[in-house]
Protein backbone atom coordinates (compact mmCIF):
# COMPACT_ATOMS: atom_id res chain seq x y z
CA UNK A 1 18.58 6.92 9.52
CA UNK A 2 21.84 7.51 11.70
CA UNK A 3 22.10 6.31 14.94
CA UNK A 4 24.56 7.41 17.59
CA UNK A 5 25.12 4.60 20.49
CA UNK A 6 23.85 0.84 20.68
CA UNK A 7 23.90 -0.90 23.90
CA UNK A 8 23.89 -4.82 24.11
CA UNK A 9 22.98 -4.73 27.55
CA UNK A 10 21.20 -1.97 28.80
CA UNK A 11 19.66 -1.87 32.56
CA UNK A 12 18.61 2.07 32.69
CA UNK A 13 16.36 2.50 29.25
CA UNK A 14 12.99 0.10 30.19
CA UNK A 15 12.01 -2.24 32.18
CA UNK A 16 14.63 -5.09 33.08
CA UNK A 17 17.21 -5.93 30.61
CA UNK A 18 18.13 -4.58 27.21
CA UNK A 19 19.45 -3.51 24.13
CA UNK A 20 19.19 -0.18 23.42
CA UNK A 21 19.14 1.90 20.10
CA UNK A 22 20.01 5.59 20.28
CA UNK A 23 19.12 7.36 17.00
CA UNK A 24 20.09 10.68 15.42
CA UNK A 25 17.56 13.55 14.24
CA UNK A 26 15.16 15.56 16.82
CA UNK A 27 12.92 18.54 15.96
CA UNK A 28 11.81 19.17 19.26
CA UNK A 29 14.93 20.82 20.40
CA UNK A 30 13.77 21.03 24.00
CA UNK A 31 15.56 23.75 26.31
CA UNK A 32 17.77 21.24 29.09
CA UNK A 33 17.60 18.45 26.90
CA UNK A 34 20.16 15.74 27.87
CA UNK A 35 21.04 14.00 24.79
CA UNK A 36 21.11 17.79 22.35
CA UNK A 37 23.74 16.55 19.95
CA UNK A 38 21.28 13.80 18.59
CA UNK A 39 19.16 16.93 17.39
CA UNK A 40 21.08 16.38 13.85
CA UNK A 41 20.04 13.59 11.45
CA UNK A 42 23.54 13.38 10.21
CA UNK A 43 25.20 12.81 13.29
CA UNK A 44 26.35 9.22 13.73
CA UNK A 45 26.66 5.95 11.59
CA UNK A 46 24.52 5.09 9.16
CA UNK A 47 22.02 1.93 10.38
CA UNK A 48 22.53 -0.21 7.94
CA UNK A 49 21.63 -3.75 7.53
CA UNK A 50 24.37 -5.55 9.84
CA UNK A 51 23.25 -3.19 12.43
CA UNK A 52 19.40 -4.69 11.91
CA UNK A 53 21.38 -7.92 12.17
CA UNK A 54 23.37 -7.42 15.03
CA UNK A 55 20.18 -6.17 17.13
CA UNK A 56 18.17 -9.14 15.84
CA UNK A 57 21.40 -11.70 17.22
CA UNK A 58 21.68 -9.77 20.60
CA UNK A 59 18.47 -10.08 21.26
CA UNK A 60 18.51 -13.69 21.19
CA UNK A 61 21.09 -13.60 24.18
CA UNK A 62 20.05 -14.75 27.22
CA UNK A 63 20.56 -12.12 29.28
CA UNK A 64 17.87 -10.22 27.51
CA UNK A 65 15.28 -12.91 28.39
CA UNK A 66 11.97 -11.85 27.81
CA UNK A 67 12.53 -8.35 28.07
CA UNK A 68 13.63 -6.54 24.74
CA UNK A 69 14.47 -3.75 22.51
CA UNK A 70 14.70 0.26 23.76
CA UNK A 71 14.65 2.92 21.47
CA UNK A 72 15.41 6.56 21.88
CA UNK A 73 17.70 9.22 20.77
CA UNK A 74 17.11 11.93 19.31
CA UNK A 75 13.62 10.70 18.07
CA UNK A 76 13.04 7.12 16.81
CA UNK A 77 9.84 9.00 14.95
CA UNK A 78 11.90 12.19 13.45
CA UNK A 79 10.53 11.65 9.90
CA UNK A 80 13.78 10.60 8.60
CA UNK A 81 14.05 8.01 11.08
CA UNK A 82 10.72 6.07 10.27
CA UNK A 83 11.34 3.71 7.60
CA UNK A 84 14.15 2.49 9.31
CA UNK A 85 12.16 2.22 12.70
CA UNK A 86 8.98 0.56 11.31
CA UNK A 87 11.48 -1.99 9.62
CA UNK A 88 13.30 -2.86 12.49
CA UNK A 89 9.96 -2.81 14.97
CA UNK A 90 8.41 -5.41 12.31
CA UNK A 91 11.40 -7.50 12.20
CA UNK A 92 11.67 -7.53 15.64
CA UNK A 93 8.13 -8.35 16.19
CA UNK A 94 8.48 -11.20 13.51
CA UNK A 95 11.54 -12.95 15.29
CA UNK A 96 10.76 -12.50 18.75
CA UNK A 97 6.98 -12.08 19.53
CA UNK A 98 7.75 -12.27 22.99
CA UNK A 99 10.02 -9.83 23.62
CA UNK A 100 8.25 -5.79 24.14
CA UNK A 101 9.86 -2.65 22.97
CA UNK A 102 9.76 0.50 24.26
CA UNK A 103 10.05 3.76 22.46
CA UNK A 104 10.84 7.74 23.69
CA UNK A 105 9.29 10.61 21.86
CA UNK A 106 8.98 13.62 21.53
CA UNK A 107 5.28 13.70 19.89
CA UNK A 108 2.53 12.95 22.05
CA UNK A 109 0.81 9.96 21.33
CA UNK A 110 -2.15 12.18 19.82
CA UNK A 111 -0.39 14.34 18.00
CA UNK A 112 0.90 11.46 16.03
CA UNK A 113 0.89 11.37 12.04
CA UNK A 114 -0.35 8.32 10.27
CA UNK A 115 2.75 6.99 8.93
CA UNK A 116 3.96 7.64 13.07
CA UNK A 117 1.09 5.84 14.03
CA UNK A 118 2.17 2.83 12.10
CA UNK A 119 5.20 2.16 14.09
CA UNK A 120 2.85 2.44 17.07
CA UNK A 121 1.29 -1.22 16.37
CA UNK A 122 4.69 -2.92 17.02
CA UNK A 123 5.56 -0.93 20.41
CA UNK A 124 4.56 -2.14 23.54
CA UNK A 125 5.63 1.02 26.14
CA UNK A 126 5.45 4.88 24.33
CA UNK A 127 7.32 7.23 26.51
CA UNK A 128 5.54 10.44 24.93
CA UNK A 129 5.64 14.14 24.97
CA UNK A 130 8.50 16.70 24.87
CA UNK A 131 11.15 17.42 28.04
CA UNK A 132 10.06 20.53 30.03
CA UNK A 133 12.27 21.52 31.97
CA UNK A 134 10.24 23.70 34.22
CA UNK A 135 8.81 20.28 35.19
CA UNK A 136 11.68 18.43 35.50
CA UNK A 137 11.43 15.77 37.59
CA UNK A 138 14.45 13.21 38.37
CA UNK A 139 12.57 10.70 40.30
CA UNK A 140 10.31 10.11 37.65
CA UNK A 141 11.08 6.63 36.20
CA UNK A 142 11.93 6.55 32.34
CA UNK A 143 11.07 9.59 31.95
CA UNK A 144 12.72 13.47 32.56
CA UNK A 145 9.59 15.68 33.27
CA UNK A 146 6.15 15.70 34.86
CA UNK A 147 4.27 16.12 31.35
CA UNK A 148 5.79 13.15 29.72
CA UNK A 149 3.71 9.74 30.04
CA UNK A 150 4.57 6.22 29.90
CA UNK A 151 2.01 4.53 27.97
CA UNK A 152 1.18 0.44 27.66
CA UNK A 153 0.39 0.75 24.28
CA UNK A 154 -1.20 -2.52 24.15
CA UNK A 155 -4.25 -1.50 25.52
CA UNK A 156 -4.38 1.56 23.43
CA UNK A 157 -4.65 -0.86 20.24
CA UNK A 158 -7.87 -2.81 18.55
């Protein structure tokens, strides 16, 4: 798994503070996407273990409270992106039970494979569903058009 940005401190991507992942690889390759040059899996830097480490430290900062990790891109559930995902979401999960995580996709939330579907149990918000743009919608919150769905995925598990 690549990934192209990391944010410390992130006030856009969720609810209230952040750090933010952007990974690299995207099959969706929806027309008026804004972030098309994470469509290639080799874009980037490879996320490698002192990036798990540095996420796992920044989220201990303060400023991040009980709020938590954000992670987009690209797609966090690309298939080449989901051993690294379900990795971090565990570890995350392991350290900091309190903080939630929030993930953008693609997929819908139906349309999900098993292994996809695994990485599901350690996300708290699912942003899900290609961008259209012929329903683009800019006052939408944390998401880009009228079809996608913000999902507490909490109550969608057990």
């Amino acid at each position: 798994m690549n990934y192209l940005q990391y944010y410390p401190i992130d006030v856009v991507n969720g609810e209230g503070t952040r750090c933010t992942l952007f990974v690299s690889g995207c099959e969706h390759f929806c027309r008026g996407c804004h972030n098309a040059t994470s469509w290639d899996a080799s874009k980037g830097t490879p996320f490698d273990q002192a990036m798990e480490d540095r996420i796992i430290e920044d989220l201990g900062d303060t400023r991040i409270k009980r709020d938590g990790l954000s992670l987009s891109g690209g797609d966090p559930l690309f298939p080449g992106n989901l051993s690294g995902i379900l990795k971090l979401v565990k570890r995350v999960k392991a350290d900091y039970p309190e903080k939630n995580i929030w993930l953008w996709t693609g997929y819908t939330l139906e349309a999900l494979s098993p292994a996809q579907q695994e990485v599901m149990q350690y996300i708290d918000v699912l942003i899900d569903g290609r961008f259209e743009l012929d329903k683009r919608d800019l006052s939408l919150p944390w998401r880009g058009s009228g079809n996608q769905r913000v999902i507490p995925m909490k109550s969608c598990i057990h």
